[in-house]
N, C-alpha and C. Protein backbone atom coordinates (compact mmCIF):
# COMPACT_ATOMS: atom_id res chain seq x y z
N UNK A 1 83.58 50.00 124.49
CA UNK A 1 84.69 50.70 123.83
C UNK A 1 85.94 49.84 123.93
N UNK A 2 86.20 49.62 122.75
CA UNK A 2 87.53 48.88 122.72
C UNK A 2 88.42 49.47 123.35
N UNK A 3 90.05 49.14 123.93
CA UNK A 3 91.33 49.40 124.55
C UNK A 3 92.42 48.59 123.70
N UNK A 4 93.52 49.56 123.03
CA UNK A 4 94.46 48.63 123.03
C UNK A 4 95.84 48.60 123.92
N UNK A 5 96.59 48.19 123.45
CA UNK A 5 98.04 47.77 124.92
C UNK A 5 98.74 48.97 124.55
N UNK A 6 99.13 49.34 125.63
CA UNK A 6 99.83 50.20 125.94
C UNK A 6 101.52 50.61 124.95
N UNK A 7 101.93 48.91 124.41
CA UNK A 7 103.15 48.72 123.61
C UNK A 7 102.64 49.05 122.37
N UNK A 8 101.47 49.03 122.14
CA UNK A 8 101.29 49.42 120.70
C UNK A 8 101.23 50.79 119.76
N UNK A 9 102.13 50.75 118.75
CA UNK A 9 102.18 51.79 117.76
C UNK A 9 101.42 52.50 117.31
N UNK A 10 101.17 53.66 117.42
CA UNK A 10 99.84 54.23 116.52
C UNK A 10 100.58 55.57 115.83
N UNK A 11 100.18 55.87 114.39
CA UNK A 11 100.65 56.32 113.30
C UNK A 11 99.46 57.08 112.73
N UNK A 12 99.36 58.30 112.53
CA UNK A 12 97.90 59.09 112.27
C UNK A 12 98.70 59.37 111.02
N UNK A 13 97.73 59.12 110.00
CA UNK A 13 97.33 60.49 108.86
C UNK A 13 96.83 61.66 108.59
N UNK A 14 97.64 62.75 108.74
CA UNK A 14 97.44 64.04 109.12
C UNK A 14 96.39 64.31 107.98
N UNK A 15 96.83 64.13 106.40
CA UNK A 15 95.64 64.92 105.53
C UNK A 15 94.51 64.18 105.51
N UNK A 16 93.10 64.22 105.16
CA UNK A 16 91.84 63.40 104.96
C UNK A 16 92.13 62.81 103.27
N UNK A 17 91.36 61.09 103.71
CA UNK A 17 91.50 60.34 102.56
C UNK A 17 90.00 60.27 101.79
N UNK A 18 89.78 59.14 101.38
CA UNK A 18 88.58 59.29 100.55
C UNK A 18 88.57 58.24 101.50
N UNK A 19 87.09 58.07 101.88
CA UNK A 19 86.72 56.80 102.74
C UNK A 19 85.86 55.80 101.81
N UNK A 20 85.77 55.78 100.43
CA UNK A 20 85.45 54.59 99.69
C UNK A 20 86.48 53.81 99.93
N UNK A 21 88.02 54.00 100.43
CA UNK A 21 89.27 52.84 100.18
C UNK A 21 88.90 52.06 101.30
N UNK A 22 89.19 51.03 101.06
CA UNK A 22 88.89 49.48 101.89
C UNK A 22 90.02 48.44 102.44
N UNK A 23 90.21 48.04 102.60
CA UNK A 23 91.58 47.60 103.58
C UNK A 23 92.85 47.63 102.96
N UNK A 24 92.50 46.89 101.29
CA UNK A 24 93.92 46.88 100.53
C UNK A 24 94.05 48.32 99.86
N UNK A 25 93.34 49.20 99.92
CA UNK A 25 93.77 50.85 99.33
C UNK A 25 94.52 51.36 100.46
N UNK A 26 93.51 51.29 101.74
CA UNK A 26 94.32 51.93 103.25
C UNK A 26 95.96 50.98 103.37
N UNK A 27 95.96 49.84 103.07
CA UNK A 27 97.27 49.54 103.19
C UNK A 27 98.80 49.75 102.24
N UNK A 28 97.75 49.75 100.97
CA UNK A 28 98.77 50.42 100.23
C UNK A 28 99.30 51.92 100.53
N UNK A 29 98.11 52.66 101.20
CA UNK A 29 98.45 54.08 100.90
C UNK A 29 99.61 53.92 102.52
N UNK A 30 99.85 52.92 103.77
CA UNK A 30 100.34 53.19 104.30
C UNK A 30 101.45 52.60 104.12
N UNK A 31 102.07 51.97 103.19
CA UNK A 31 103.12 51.68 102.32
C UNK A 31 103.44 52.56 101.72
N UNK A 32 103.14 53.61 100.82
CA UNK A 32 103.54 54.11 100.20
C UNK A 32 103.67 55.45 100.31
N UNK A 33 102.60 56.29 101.03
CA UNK A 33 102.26 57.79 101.57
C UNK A 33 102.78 57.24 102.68
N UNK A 34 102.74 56.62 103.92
CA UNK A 34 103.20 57.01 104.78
C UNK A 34 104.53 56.09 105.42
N UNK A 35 105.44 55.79 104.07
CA UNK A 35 106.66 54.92 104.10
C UNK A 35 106.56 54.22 105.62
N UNK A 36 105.49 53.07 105.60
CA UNK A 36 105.62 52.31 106.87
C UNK A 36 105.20 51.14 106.45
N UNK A 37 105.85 50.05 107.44
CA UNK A 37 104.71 48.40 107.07
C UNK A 37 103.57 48.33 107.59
N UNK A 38 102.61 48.22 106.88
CA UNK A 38 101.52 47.91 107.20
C UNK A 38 101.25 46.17 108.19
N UNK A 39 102.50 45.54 108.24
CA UNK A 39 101.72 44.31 108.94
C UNK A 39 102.66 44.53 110.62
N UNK A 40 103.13 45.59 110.58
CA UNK A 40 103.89 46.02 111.98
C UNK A 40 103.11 45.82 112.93
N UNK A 41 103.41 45.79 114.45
CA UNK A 41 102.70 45.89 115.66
C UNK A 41 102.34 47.25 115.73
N UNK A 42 101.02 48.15 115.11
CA UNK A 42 100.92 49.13 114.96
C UNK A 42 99.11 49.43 114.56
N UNK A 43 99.02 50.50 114.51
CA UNK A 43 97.58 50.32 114.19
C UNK A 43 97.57 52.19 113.35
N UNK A 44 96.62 51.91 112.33
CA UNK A 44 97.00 53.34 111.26
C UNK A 44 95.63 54.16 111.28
N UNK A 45 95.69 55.20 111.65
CA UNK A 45 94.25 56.09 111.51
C UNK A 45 94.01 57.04 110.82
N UNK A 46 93.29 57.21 110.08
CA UNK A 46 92.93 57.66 108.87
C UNK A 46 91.33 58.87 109.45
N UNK A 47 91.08 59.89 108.76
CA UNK A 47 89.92 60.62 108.95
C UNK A 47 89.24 61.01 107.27
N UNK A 48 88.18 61.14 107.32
CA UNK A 48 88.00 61.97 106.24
C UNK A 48 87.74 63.41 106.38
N UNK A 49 87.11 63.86 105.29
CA UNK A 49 87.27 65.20 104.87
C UNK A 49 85.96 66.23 106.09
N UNK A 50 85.18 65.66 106.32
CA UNK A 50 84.24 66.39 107.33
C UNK A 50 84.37 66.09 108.28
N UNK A 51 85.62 65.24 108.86
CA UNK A 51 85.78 64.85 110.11
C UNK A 51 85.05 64.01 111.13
N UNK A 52 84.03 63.79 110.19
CA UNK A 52 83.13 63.42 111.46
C UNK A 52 83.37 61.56 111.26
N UNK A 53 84.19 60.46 111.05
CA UNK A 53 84.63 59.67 110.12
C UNK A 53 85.91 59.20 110.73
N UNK A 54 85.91 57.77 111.34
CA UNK A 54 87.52 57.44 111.89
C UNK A 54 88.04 56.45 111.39
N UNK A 55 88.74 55.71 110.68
CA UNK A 55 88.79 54.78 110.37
C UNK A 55 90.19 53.83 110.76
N UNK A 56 90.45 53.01 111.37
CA UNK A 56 91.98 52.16 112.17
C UNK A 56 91.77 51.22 111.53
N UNK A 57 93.34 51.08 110.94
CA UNK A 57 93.91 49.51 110.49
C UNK A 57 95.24 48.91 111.13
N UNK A 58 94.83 47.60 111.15
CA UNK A 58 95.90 46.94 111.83
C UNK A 58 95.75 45.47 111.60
N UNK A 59 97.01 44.89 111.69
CA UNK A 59 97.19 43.48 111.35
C UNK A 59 97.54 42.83 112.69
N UNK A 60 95.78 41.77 112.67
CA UNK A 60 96.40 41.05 113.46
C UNK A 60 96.58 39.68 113.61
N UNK A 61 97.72 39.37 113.62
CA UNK A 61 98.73 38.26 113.28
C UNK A 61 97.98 37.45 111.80
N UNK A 62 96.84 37.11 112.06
CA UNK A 62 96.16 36.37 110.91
C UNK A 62 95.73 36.83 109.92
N UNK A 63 95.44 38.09 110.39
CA UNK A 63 94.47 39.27 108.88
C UNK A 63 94.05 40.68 109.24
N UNK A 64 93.98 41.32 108.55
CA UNK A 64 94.05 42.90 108.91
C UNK A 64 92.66 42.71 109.58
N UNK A 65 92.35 44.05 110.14
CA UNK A 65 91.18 44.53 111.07
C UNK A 65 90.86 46.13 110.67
N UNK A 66 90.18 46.49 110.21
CA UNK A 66 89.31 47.57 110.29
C UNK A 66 88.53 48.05 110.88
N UNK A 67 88.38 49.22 111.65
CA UNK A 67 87.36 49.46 112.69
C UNK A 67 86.84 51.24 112.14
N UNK A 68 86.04 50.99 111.98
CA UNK A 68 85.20 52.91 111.88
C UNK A 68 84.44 53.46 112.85
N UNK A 69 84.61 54.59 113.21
CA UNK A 69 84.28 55.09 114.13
C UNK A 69 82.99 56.51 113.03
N UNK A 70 81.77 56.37 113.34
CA UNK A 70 80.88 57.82 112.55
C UNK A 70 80.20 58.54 113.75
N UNK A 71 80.96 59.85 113.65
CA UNK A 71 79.48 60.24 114.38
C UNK A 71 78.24 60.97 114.19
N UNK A 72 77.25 61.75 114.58
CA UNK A 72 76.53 61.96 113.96
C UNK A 72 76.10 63.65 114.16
N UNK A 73 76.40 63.77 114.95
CA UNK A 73 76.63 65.12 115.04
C UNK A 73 77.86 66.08 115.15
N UNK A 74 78.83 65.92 116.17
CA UNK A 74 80.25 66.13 116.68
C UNK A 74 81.14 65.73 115.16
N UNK A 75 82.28 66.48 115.46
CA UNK A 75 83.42 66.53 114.76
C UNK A 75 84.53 66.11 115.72
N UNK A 76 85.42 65.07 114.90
CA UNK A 76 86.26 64.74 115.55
C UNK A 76 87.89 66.07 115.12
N UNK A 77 88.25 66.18 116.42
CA UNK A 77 89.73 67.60 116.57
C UNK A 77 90.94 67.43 115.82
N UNK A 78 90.85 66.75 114.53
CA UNK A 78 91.63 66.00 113.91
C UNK A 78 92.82 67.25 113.91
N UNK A 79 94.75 67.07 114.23
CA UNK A 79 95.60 67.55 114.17
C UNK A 79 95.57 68.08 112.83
N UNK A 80 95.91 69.38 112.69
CA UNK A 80 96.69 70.12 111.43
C UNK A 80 97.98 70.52 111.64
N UNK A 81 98.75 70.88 112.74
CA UNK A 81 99.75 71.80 112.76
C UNK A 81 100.93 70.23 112.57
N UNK A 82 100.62 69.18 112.60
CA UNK A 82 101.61 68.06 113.15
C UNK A 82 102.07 67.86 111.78
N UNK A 83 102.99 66.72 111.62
CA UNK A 83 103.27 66.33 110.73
C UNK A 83 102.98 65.28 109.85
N UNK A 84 102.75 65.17 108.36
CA UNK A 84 102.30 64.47 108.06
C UNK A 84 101.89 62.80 108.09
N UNK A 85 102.43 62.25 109.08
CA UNK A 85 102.43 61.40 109.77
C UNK A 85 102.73 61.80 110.63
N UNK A 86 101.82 61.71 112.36
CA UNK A 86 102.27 61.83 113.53
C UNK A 86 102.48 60.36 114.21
N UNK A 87 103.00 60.48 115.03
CA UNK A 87 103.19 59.13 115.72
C UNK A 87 102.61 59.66 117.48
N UNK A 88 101.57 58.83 117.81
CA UNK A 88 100.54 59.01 118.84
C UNK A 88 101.05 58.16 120.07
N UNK A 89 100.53 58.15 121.13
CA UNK A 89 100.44 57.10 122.13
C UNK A 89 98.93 56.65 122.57
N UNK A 90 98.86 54.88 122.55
CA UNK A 90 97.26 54.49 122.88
C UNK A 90 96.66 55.64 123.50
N UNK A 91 97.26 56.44 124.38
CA UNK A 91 96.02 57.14 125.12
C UNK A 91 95.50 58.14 124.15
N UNK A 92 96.82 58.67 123.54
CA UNK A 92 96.23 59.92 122.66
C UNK A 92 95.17 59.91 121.98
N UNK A 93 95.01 58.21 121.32
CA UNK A 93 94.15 57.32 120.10
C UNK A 93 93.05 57.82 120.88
N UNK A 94 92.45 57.28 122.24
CA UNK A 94 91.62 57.32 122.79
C UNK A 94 91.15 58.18 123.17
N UNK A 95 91.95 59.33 122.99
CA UNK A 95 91.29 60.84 123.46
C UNK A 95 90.89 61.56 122.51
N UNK A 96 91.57 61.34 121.02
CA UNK A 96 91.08 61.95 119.86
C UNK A 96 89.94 61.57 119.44
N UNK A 97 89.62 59.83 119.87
CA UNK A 97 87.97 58.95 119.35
C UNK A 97 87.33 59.38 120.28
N UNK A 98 87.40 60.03 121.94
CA UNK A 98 86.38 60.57 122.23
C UNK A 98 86.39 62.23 121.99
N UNK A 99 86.85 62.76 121.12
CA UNK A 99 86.40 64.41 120.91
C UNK A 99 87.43 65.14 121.64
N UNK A 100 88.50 64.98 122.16
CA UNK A 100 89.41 65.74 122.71
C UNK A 100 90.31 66.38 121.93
N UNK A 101 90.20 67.43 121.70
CA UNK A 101 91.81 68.19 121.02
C UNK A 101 93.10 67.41 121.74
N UNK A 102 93.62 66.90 120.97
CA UNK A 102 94.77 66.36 121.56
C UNK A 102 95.60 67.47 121.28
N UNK A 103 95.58 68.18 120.30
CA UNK A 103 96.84 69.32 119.81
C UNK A 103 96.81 70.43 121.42
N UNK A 104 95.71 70.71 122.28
CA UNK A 104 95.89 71.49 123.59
C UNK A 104 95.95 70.79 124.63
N UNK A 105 95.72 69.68 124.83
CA UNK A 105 96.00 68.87 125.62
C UNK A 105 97.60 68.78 125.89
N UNK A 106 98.64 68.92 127.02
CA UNK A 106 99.34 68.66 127.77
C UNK A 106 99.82 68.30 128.81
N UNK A 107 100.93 66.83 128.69
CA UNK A 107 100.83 66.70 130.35
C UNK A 107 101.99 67.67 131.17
N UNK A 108 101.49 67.58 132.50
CA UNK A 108 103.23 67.78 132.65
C UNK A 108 104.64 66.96 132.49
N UNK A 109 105.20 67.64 132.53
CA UNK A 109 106.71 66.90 132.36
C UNK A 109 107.40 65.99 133.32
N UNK A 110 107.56 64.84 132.95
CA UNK A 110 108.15 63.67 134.19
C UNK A 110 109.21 63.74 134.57
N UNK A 111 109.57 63.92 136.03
CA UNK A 111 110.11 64.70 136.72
C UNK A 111 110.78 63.52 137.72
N UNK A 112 112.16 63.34 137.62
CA UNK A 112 112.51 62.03 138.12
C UNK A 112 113.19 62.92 139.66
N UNK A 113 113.39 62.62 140.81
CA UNK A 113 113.96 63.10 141.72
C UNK A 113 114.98 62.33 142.71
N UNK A 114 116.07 62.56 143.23
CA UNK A 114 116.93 61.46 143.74
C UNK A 114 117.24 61.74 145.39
N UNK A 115 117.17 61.04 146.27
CA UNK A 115 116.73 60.89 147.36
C UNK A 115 118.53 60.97 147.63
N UNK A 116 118.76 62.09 148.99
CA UNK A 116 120.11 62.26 149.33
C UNK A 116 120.43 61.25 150.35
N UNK A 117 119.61 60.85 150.69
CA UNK A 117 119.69 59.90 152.03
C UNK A 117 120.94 60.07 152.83
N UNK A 118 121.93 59.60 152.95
CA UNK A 118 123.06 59.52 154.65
C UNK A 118 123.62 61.28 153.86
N UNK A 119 123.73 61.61 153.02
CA UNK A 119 124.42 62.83 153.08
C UNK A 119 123.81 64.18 153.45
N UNK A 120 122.22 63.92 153.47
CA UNK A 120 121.38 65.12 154.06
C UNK A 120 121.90 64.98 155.27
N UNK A 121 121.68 63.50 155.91
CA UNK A 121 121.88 63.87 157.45
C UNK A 121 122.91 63.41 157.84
N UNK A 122 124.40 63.59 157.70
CA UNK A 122 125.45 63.80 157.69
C UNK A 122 125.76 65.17 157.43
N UNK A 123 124.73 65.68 157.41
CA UNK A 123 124.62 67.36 156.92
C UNK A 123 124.19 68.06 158.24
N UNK A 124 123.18 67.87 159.17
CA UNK A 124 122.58 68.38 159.91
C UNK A 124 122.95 67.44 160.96
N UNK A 125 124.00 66.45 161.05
CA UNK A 125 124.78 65.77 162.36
C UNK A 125 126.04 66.63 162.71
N UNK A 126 126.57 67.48 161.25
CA UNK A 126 127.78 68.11 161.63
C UNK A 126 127.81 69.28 162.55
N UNK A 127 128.40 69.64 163.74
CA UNK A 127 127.79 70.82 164.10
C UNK A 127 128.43 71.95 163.71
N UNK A 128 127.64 73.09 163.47
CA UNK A 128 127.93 74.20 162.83
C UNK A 128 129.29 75.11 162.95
N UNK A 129 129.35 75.06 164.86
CA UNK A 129 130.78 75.64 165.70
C UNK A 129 131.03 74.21 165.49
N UNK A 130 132.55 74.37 165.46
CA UNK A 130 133.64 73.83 166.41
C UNK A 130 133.97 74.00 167.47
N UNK A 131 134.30 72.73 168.34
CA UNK A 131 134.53 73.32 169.86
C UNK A 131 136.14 73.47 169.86
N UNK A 132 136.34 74.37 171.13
CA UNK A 132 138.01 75.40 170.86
C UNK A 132 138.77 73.96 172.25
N UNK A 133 140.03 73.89 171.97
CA UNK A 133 140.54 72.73 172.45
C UNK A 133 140.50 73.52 173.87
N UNK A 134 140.15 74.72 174.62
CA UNK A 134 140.01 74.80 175.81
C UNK A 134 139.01 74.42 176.88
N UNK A 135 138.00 73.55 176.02
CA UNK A 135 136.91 73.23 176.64
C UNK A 135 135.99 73.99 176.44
N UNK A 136 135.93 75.11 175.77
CA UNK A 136 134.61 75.87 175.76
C UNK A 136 133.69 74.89 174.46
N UNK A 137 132.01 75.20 174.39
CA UNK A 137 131.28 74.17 173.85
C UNK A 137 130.37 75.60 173.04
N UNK A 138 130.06 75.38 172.01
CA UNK A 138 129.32 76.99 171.43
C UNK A 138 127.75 76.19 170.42
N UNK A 139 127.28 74.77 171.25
CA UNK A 139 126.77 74.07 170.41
C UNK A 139 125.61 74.85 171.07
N UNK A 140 125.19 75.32 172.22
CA UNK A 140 123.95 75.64 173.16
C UNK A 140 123.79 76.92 172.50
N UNK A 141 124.41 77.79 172.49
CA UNK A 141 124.13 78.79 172.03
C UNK A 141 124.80 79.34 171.09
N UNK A 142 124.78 79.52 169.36
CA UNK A 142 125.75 79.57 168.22
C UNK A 142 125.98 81.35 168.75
N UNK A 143 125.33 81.90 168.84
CA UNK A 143 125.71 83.43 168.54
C UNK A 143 126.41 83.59 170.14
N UNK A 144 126.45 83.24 171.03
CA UNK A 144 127.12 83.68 172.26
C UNK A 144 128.37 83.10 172.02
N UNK A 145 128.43 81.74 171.57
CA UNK A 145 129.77 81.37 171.03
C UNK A 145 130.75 81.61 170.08
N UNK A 146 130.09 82.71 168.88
CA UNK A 146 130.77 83.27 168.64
C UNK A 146 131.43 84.35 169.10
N UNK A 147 130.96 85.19 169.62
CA UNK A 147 131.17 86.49 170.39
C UNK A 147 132.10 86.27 171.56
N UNK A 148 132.39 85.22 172.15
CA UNK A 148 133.31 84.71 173.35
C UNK A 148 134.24 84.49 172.27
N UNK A 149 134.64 83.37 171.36
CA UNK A 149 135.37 83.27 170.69
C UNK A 149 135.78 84.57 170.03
N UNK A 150 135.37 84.95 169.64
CA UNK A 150 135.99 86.72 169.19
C UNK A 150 136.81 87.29 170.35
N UNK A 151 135.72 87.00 171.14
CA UNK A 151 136.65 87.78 172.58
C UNK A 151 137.72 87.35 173.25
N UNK A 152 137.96 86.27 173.03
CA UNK A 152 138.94 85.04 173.66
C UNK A 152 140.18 85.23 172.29
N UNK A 153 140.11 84.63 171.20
CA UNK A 153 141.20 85.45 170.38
C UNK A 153 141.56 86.62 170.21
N UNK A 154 141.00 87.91 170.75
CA UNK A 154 141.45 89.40 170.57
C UNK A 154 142.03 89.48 171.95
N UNK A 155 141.84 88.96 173.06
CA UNK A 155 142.42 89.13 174.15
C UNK A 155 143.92 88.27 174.33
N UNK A 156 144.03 86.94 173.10
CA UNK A 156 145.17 86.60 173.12
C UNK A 156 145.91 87.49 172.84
N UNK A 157 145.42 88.07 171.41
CA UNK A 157 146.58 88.84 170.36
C UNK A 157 147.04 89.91 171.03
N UNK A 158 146.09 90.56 172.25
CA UNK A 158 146.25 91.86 173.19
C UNK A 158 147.57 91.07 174.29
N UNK A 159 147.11 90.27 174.38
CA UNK A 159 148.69 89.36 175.35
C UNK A 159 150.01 89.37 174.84
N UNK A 160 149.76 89.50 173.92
CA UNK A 160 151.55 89.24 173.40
C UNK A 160 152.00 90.89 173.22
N UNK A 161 151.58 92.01 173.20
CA UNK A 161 151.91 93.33 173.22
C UNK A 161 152.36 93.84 174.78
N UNK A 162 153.73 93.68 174.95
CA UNK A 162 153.96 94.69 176.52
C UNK A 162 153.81 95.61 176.79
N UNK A 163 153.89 96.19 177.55
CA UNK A 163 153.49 97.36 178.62
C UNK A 163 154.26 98.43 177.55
N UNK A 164 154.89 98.36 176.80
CA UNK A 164 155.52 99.81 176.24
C UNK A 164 154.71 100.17 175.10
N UNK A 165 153.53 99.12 174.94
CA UNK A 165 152.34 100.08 173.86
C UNK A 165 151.67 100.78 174.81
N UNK A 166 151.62 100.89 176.06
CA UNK A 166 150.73 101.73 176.89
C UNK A 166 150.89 103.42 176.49
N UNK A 167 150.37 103.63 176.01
CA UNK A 167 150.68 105.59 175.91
C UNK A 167 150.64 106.17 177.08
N UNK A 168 151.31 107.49 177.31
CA UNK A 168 151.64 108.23 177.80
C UNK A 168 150.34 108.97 178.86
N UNK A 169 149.86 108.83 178.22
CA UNK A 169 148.17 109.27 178.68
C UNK A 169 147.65 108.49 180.19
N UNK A 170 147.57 106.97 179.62
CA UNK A 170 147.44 105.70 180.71
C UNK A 170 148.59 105.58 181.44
N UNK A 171 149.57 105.68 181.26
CA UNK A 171 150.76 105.74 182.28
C UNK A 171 150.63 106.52 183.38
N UNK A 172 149.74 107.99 183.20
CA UNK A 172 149.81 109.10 184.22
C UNK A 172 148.55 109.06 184.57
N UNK A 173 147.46 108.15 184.24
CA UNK A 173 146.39 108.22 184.53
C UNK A 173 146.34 107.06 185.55
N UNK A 174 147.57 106.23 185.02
CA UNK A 174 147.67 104.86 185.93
C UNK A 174 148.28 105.51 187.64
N UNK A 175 149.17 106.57 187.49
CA UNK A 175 150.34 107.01 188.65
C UNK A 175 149.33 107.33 189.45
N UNK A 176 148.25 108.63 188.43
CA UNK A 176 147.86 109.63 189.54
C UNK A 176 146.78 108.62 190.40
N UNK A 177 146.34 107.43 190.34
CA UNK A 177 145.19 106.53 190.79
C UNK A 177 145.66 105.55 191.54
N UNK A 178 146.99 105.04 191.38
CA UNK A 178 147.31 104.33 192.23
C UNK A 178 149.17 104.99 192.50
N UNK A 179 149.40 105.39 193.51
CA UNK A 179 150.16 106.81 193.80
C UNK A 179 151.33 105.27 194.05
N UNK A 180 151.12 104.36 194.61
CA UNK A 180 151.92 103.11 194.77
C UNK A 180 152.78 102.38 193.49
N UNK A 181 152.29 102.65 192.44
CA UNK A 181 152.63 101.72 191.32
C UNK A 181 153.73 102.34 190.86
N UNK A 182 154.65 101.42 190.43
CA UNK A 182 155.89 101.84 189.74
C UNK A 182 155.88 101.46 188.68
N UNK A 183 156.09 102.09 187.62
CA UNK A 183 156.34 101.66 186.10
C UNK A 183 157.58 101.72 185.76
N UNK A 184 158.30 100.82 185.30
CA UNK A 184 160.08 100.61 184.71
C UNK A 184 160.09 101.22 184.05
N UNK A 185 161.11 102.16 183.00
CA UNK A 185 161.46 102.42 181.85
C UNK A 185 161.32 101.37 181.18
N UNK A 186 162.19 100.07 181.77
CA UNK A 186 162.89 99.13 180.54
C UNK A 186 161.13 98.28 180.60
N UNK A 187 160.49 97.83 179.30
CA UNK A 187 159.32 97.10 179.13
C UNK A 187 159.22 96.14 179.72
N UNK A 188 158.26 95.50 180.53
CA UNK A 188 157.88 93.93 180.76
C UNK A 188 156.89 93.64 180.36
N UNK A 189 156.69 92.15 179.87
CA UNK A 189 155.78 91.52 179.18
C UNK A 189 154.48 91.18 179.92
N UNK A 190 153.40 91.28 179.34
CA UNK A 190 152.46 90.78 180.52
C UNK A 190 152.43 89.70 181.10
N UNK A 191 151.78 89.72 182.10
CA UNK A 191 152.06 87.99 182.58
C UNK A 191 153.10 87.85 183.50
N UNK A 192 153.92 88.64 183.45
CA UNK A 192 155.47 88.11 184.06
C UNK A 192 155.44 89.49 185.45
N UNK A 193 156.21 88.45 186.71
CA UNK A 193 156.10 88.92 187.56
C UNK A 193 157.59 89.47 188.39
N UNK A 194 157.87 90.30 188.96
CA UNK A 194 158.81 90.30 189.95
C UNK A 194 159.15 91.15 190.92
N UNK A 195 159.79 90.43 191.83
CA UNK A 195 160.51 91.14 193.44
C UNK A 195 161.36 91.66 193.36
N UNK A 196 161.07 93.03 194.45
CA UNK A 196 162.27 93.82 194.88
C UNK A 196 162.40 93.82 196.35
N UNK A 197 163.58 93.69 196.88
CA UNK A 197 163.69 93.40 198.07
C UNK A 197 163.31 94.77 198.67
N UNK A 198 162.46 94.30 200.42
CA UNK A 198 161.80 94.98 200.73
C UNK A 198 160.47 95.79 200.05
N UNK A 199 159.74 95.41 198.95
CA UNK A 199 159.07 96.26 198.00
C UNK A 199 158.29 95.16 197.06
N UNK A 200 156.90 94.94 197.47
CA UNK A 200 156.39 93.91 196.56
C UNK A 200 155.33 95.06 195.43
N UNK A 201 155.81 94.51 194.22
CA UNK A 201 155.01 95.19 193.14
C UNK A 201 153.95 94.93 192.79
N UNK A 202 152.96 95.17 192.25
CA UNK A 202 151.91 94.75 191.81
C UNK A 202 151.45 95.51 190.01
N UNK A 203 151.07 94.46 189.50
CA UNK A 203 150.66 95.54 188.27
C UNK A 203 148.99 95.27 188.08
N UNK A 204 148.39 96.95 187.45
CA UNK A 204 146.90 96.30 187.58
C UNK A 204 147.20 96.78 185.76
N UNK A 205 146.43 95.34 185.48
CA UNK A 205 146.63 95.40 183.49
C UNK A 205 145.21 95.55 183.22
N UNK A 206 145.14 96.40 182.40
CA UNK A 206 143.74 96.37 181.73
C UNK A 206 143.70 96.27 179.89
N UNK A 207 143.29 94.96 179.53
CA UNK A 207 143.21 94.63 178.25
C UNK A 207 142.13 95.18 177.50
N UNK A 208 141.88 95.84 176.65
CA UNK A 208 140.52 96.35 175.78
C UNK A 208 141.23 95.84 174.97
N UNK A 209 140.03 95.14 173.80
CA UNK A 209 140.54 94.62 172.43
C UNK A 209 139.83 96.09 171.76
């Protein structure tokens, strides 16, 4: 079984011809029915009417070439739905001369893909937490590090509120428990400490965020 190159043209004749025509009828008719040059890098295939009948022309460099293909039982799957000239690829040639419907035949689709290389893993080097400029590290465990961090900023924002958001409630709940503690009228800030002569104070703070 012959093979041709892969660069080469192939050009089908969709309707059936009369297969009495002989090299100079097939070349005229592909001059003229199928507006192409016949001495192109190309090769032209022709069927007849019972299909069973192949016939390729092509010029090569010195003089055309004719090749027929008969078979004797089998029908060759010759295209109808295409257009009156289709334009094939060698393999197709070769799948239609051995009996293949080329019209159900499909490949899949070529599928080019591009490799991320340093930015995938510049992806999975970054770490997910940030570490907090106090030294805490949340790389060992992501979900405990968040939850400290939650807890560590709500206990700031609870720092900057003094003692005069305490309600009335905790004030007397604070007296009746520790019978020692003195609470000022005038507010102090948390954090901040001071002496009375003869009389050391103490405050017990309790932060809930």
């Amino acid at each position: 079984m012959f093979r041709l190159s892969a660069d080469v043209q192939v050009y089908l004749h969709r309707d059936p011809v009369d297969f009495r025509a002989g090299i100079d009828s097939l070349a005229i008719l592909v001059e003229q029915s199928m507006a192409l040059d016949p001495f192109a890098r190309a090769v032209f295939a022709f069927c007849n009417r019972r299909r069973d009948r192949v016939k390729l022309l092509f010029f090569d460099r010195s003089g055309f070439v004719l090749i027929l293909k008969r078979l004797k039982e089998d029908r060759f799957c010759w295209p109808k739905r295409w257009d009156a000239v289709a334009h094939l690829t060698t393999e197709q040639l070769h799948w239609l001369l051995d009996g293949i419907d080329i019209e159900a035949v499909a490949r899949h689709p070529i599928r080019q893909y591009v490799s991320a290389g340093a930015d995938v893993q510049q992806h999975f080097d970054t770490p997910m937490l940030p570490e907090r400029s106090s030294g805490y590290s949340s790389q060992q465990d992501p979900m405990l590090g968040i939850a400290v961090e939650e807890r560590i900023d709500r206990v700031e924002q609870a720092g900057a509120v003094s003692l005069s958001m305490l309600t009335l409630e905790k004030r007397r709940s604070l007296k009746s428990s520790a019978a020692s503690l003195w609470m000022p009228r005038r507010p102090i800030s948390i954090g901040s400490s001071r002496s009375i002569p003869g009389r050391q104070m103490a405050y017990i703070i309790a932060c809930t965020p």
